[in-house]
Each structure stands twice: as structure tokens, then as C-alpha cells.
N, C-alpha and C. Protein backbone atom coordinates (compact mmCIF):
# COMPACT_ATOMS: atom_id res chain seq x y z
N UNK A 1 0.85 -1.18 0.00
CA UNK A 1 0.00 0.00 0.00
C UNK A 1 0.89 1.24 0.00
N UNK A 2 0.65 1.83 -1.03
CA UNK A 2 1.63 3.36 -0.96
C UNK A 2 1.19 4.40 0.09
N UNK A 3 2.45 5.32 0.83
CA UNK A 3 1.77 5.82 1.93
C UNK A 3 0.90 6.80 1.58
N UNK A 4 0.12 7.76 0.33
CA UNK A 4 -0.46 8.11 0.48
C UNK A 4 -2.15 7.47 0.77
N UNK A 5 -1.80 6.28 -0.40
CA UNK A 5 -3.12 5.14 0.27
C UNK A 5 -3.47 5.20 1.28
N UNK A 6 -2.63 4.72 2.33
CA UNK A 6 -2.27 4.56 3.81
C UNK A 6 -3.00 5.55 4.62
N UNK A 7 -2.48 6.82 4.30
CA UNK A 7 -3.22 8.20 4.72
C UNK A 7 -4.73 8.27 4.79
N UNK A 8 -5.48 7.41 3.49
CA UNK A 8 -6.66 7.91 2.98
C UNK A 8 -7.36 6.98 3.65
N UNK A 9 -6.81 5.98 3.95
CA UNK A 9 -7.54 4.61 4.89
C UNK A 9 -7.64 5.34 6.24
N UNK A 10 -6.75 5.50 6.66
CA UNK A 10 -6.37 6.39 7.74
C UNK A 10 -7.63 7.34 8.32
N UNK A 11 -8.41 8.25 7.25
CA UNK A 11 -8.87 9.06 7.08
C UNK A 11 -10.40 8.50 7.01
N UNK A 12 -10.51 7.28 6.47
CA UNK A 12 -11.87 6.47 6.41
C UNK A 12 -12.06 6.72 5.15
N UNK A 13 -11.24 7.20 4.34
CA UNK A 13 -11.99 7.13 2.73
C UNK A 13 -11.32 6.12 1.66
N UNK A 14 -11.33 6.18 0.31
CA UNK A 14 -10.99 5.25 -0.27
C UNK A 14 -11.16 6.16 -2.09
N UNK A 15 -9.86 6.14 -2.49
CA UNK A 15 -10.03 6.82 -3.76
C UNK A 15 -11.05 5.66 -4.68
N UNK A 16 -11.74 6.51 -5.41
CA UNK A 16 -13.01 6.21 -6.06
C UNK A 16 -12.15 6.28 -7.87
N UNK A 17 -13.01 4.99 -8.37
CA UNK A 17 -12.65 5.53 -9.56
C UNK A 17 -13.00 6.66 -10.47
N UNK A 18 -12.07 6.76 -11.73
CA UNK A 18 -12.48 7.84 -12.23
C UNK A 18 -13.62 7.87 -13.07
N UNK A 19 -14.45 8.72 -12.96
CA UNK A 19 -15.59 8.56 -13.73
C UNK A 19 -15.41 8.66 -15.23
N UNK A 20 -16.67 8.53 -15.81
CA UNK A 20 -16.19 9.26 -17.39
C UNK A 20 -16.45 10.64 -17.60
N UNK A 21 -16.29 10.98 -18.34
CA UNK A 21 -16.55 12.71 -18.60
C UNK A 21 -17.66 12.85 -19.06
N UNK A 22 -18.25 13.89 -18.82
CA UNK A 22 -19.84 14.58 -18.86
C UNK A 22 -20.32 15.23 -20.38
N UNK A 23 -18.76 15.28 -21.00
CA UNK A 23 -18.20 15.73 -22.22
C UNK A 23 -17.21 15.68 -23.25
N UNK A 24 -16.90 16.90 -24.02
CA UNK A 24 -15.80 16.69 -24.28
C UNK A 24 -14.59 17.39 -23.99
N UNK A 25 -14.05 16.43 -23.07
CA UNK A 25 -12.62 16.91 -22.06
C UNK A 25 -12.09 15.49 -21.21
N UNK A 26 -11.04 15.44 -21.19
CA UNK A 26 -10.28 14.44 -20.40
C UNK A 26 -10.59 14.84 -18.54
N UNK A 27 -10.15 13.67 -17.85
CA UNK A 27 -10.03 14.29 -16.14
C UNK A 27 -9.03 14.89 -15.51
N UNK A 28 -8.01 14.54 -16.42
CA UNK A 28 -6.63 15.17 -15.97
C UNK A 28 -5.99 15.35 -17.16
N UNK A 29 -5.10 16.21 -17.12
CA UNK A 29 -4.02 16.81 -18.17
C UNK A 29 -2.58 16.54 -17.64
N UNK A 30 -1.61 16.63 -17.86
CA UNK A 30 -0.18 16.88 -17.62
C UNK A 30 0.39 17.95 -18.68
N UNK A 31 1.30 19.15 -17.87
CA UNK A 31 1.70 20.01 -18.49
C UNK A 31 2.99 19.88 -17.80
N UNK A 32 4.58 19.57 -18.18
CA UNK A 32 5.82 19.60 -17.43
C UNK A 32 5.46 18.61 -16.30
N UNK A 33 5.76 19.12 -15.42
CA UNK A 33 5.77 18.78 -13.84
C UNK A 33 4.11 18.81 -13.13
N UNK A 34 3.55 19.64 -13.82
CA UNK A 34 2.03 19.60 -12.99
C UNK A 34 0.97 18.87 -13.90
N UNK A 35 -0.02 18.00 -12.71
CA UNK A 35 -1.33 17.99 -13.49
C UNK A 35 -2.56 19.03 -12.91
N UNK A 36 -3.26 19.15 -13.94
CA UNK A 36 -4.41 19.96 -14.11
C UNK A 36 -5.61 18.97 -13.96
N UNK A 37 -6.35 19.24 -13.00
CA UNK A 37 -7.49 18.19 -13.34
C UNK A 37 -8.67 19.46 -14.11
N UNK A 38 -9.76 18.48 -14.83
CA UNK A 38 -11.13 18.88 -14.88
C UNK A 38 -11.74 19.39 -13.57
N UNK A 39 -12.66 20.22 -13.74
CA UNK A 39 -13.94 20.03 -12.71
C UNK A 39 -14.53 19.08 -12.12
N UNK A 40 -14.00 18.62 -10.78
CA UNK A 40 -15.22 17.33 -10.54
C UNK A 40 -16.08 17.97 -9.31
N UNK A 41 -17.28 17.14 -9.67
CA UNK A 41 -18.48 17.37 -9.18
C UNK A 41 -18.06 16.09 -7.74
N UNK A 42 -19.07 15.88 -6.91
CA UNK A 42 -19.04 14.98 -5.30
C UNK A 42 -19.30 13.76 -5.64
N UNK A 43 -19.06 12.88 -6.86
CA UNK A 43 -20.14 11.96 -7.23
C UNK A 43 -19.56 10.45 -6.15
N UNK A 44 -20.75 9.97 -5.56
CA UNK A 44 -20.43 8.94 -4.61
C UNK A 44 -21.16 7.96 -5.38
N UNK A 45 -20.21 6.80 -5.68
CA UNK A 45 -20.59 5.71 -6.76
C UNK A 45 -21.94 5.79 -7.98
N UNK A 46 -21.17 7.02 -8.33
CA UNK A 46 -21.77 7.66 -9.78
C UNK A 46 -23.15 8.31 -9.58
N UNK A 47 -23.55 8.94 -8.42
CA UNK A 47 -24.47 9.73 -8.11
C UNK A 47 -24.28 11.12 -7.40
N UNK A 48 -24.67 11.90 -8.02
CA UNK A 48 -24.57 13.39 -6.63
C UNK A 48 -25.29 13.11 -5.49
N UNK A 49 -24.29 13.36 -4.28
CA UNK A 49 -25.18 13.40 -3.07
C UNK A 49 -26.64 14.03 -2.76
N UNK A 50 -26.56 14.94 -3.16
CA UNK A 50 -27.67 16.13 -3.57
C UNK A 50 -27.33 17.10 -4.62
N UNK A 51 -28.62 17.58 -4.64
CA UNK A 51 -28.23 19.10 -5.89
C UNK A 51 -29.00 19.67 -5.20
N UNK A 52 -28.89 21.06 -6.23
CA UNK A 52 -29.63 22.60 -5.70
C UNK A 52 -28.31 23.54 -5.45
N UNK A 53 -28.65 24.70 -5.31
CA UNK A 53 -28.30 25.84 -4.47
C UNK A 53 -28.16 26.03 -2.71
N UNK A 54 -26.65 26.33 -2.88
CA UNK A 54 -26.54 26.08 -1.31
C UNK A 54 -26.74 27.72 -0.90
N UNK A 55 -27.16 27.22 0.64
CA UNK A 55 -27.78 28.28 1.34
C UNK A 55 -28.46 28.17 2.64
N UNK A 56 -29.05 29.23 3.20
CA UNK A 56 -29.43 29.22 4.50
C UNK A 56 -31.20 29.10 4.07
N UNK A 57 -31.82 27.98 4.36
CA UNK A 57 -33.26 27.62 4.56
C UNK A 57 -33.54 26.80 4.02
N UNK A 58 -35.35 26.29 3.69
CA UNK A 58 -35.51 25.25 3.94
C UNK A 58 -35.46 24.75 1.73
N UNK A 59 -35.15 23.81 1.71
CA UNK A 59 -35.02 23.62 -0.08
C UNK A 59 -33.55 23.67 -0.24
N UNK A 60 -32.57 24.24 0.46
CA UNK A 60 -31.45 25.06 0.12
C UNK A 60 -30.57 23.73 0.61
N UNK A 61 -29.01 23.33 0.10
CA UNK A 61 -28.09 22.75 0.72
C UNK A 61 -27.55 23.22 1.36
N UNK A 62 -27.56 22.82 2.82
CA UNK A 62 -26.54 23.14 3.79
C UNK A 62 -25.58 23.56 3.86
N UNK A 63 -24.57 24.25 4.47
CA UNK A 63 -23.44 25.15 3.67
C UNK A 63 -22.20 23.71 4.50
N UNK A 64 -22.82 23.03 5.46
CA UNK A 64 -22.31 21.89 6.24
C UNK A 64 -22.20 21.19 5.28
N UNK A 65 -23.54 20.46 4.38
CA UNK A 65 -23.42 19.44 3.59
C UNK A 65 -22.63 19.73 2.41
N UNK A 66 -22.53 21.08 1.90
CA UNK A 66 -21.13 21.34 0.60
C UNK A 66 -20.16 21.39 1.54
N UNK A 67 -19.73 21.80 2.31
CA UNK A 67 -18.38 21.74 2.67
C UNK A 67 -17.82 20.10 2.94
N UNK A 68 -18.74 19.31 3.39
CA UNK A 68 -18.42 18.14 2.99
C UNK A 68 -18.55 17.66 1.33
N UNK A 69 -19.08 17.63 0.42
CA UNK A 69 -19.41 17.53 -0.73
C UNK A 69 -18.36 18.16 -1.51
N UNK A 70 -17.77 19.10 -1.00
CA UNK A 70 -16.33 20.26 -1.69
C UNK A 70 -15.53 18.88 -0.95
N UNK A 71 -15.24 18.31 -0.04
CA UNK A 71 -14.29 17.37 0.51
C UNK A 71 -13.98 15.88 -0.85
N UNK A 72 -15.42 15.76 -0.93
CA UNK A 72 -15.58 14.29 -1.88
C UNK A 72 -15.49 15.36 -3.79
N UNK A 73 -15.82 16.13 -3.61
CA UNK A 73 -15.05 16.53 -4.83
C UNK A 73 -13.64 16.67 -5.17
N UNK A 74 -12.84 16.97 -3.87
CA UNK A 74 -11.60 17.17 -3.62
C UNK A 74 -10.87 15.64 -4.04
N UNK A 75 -11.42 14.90 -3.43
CA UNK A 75 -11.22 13.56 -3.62
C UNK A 75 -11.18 12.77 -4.78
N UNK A 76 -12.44 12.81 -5.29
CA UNK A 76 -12.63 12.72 -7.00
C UNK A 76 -11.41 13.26 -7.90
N UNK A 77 -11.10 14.63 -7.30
CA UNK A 77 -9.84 14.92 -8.57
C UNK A 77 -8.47 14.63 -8.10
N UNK A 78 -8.12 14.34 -7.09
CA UNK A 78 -7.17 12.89 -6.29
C UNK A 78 -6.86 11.70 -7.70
N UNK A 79 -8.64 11.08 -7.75
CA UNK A 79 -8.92 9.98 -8.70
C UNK A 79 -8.07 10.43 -9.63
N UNK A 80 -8.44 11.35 -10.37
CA UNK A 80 -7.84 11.88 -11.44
C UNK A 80 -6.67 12.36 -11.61
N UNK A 81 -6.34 12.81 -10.69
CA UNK A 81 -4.37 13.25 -10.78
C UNK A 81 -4.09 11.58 -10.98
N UNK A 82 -4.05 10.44 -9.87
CA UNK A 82 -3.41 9.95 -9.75
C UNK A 82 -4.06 8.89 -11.09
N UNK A 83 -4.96 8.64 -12.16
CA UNK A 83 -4.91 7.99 -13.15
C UNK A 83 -4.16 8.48 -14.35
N UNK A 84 -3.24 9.41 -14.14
CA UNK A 84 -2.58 10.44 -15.44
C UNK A 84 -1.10 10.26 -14.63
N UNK A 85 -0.53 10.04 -13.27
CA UNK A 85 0.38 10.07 -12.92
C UNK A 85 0.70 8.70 -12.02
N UNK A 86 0.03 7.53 -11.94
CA UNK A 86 -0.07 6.96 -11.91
C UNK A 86 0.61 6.01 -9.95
N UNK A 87 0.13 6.82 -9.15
CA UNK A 87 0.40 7.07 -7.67
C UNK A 87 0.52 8.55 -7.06
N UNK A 88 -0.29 8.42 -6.47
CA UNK A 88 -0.64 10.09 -5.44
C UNK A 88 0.29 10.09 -4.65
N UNK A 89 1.93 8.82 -4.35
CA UNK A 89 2.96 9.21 -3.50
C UNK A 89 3.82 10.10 -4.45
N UNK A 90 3.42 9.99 -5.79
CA UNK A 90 4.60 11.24 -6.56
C UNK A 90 4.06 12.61 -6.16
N UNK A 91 2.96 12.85 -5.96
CA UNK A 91 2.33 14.49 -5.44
C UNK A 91 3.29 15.02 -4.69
N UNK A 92 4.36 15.89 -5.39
CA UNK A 92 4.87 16.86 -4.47
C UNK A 92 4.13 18.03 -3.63
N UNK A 93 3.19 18.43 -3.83
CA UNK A 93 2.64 19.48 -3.16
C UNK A 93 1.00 19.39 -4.36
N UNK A 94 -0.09 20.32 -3.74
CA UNK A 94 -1.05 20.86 -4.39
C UNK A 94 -0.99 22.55 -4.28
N UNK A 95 -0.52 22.74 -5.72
CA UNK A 95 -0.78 24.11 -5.76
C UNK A 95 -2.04 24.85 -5.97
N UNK A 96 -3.02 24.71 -6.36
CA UNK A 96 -4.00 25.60 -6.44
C UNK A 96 -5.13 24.63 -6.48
N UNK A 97 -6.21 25.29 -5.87
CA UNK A 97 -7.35 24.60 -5.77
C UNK A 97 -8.51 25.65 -5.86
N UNK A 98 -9.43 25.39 -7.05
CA UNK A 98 -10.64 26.09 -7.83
C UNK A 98 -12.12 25.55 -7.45
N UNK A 99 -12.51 26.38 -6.52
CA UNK A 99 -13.62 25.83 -5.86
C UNK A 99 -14.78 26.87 -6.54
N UNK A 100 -16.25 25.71 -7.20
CA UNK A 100 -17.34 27.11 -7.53
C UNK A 100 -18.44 26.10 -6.36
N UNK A 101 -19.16 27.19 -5.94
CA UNK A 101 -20.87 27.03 -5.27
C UNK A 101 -21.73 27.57 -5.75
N UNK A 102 -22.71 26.69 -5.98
CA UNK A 102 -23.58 27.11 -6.82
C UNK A 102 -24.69 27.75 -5.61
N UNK A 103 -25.03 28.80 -5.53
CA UNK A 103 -25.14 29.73 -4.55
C UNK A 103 -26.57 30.07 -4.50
N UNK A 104 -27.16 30.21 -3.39
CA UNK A 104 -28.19 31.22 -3.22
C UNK A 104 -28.11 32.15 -3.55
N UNK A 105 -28.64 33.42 -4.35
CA UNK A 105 -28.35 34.85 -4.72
C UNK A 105 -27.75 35.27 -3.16
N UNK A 106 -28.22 34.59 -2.14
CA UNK A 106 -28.55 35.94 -0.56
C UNK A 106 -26.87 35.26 -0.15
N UNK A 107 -26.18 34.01 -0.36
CA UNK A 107 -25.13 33.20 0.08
C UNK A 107 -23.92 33.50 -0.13
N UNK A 108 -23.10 33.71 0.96
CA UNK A 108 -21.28 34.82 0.56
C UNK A 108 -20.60 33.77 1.50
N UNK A 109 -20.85 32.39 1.61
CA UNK A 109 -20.36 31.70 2.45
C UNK A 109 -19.31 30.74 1.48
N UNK A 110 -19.40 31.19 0.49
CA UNK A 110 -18.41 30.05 -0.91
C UNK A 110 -17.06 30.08 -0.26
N UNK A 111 -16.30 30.50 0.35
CA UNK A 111 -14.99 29.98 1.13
C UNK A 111 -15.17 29.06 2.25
N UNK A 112 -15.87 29.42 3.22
CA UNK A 112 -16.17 28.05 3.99
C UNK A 112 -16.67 26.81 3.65
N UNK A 113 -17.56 26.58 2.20
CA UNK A 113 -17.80 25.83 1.67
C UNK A 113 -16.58 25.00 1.18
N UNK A 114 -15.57 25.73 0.56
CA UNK A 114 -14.87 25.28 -0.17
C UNK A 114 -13.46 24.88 0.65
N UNK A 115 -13.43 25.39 1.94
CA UNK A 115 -12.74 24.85 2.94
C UNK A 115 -12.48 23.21 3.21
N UNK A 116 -14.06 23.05 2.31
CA UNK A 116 -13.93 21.25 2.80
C UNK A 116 -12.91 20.47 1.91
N UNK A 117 -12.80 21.42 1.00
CA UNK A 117 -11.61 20.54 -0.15
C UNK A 117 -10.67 20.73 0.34
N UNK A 118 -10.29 22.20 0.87
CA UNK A 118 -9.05 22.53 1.28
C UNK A 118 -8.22 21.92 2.56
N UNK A 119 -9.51 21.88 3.74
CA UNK A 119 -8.95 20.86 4.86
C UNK A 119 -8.53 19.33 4.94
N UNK A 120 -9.38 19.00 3.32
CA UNK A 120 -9.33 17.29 3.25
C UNK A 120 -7.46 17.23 2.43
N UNK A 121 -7.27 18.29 1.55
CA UNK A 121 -5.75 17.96 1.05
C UNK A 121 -4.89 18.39 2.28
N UNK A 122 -4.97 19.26 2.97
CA UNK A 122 -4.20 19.12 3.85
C UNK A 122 -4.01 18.24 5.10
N UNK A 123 -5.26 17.64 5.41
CA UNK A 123 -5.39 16.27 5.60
C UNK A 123 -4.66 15.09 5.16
N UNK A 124 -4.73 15.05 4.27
CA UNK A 124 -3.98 14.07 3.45
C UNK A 124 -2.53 13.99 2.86
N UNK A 125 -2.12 15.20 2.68
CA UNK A 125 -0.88 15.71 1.93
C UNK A 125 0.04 16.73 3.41
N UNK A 126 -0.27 17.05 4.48
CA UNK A 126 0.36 17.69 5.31
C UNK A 126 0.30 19.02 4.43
N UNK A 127 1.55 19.48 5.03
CA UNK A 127 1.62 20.84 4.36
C UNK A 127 2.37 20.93 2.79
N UNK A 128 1.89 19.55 2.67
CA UNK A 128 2.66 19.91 0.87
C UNK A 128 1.15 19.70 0.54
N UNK A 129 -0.09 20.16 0.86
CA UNK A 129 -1.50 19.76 0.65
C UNK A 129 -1.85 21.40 0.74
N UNK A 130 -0.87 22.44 1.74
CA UNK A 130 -1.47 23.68 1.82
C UNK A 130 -1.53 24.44 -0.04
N UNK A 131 -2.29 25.24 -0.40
CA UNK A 131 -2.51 25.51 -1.42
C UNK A 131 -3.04 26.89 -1.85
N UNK A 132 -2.60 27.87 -3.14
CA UNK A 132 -3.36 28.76 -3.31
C UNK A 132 -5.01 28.64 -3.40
N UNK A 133 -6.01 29.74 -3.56
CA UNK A 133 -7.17 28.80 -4.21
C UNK A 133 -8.39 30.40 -4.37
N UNK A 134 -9.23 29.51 -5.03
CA UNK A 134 -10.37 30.62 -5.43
C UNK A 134 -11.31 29.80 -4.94
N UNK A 135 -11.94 30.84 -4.36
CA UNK A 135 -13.74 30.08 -3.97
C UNK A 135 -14.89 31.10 -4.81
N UNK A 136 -15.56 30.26 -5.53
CA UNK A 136 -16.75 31.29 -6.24
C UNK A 136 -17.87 30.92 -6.22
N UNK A 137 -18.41 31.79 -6.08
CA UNK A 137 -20.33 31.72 -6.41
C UNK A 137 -20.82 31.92 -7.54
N UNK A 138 -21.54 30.64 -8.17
CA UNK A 138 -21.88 30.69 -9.36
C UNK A 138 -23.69 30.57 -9.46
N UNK A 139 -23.89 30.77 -10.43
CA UNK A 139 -25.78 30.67 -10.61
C UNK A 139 -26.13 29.08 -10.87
N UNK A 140 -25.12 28.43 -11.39
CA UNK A 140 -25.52 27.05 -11.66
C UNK A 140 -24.80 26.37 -12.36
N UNK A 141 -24.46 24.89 -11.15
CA UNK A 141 -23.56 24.08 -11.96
C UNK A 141 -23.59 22.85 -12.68
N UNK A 142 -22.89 22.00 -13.21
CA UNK A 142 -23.14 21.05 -14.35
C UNK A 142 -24.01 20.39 -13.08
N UNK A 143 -25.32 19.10 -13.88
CA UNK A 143 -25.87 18.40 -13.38
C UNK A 143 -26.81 19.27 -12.50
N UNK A 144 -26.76 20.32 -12.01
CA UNK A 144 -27.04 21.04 -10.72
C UNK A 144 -26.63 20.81 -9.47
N UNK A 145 -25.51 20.19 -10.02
CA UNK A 145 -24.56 20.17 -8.68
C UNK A 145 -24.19 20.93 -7.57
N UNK A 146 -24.01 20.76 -6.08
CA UNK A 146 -23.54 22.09 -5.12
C UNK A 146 -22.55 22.84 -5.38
N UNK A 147 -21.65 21.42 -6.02
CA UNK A 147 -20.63 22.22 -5.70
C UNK A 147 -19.45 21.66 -6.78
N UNK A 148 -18.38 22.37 -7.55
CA UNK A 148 -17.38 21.73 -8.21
C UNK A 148 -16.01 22.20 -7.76
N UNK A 149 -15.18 20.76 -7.84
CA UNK A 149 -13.62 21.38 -7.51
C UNK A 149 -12.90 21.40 -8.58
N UNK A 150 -11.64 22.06 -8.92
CA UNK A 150 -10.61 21.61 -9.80
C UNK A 150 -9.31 21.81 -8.89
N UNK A 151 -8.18 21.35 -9.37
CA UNK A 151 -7.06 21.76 -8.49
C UNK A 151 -5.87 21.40 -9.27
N UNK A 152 -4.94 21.43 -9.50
CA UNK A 152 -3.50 21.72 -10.10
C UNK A 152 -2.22 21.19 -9.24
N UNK A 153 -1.81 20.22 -9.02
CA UNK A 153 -0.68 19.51 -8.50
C UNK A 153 -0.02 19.52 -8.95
N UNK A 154 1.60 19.17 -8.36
CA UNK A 154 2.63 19.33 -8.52
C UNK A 154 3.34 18.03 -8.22
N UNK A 155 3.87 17.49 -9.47
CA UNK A 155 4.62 15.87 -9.26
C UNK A 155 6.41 15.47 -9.60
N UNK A 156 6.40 14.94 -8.80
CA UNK A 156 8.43 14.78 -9.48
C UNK A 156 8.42 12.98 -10.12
């Protein structure tokens, strides 16, 4: 078991395979030294946990349940670095991580949301997991998803 495996057991999770694409685009790229993933959505054995617009009331997703959901998206593009690089122990660091929420108009909470991706790589990766990043509020995402991650690693 490679030690980042190790970590993720550790953690109670288990990298998921990679899905197929929604379109036309690959899940990961390689450019030099870094991969680029796609957008992934939270999908837990090929389903969204929920959809809608996150927010405060009743119809609305929990800003609790995306920040977990930003975690399993985080995860998903894990899947994907490591099917283009072929072990998540080469991950030298994660440099940037691209978080959107698909938002209530009234909702300015898209960084704590997107915290859940951010605490789960540093979770997993220590501080070669800390990372630049954008959190945004969007009107609506693929599938009607809560929430999408992308993120940009760094491999030797």
C-alpha cells in the first residue's frame, strides 16, 4: 500500500474511480511537472449526493453538507491526478485549488464551503496539501450540482 493510500484509509476514505466525462474533455491533463485536473463534481458511486443551491433555509443545501461535498469533490480529482500520474505518492505538493458554489443569490459563504476541499488535502498531503485557491459563487452548476472542484498539483 503506498503511503499516500495509507493516509486515505487512515482518514476512512478510499479513492473512487475515475468517472467518465460529462463531455468533451479528459479528467486530468499533464503540463511539465504539474497535473491539471477537470472540474469534478461529489459523485459517490456515480451519483450526486444532492443538488440545488446552497444556502441558508428550507429547499437550500446546507453550507455543512457542501463543505463536505467540496471534501468528496476534492477527492474525486485525487482519482484523477493519480490515473494520469499513476500514484498520489509522486504528489509533491497541491498548488492551487478552484472551488465554484452554486449559490443562493442571498449566500457569501463560498470559502467556507470550499474549505472542505481545502482541509481534506491538507489532511492528506500535510503541508505539501497547503494551497493557493479561489472560492466562487456561481448561478448554476453542471448536473445542478452544489458544488465543483478543480485543483492543479505538482509531481516529481
Amino acid at each position: 500500500m503506498s503511503q499516500t493510500s495509507a493516509r486515505l484509509a487512515e482518514l476512512g476514505v478510499e479513492l473512487p474511480t475515475v468517472s467518465a466525462p460529462a463531455g468533451a474533455y479528459i479528467p486530468a491533463t499533464i503540463s511539465g511537472n504539474l497535473v491539471f485536473t477537470a472540474g469534478q463534481l461529489p459523485f459517490v458511486g456515480g451519483a450526486l449526493p444532492a443538488i440545488g443551491k446552497v444556502g441558508e433555509g428550507e429547499g437550500l443545501v446546507s453550507p455543512v453538507d457542501a463543505k463536505a461535498f467540496a471534501a468528496t469533490a476534492a477527492l474525486n480529482a485525487l482519482a484523477a491526478v493519480e490515473s494520469v500520474i499513476g500514484s498520489l505518492d509522486r504528489v509533491v505538493r497541491i498548488v492551487k485549488v478552484t472551488g465554484f458554489v452554486a449559490s443562493d443569490p442571498s449566500f457569501t459563504g463560498q470559502p467556507g464551503v470550499i474549505n472542505g476541499a481545502s482541509e481534506f488535502l491538507a489532511d492528506v498531503f500535510g503541508d505539501a496539501g497547503i494551497h493557493a485557491r479561489s472560492a466562487v459563487g456561481v448561478a448554476v452548476l453542471p448536473l445542478d450540482s452544489p458544488v465543483e472542484v478543480e485543483l492543479i498539483a505538482e509531481f516529481a
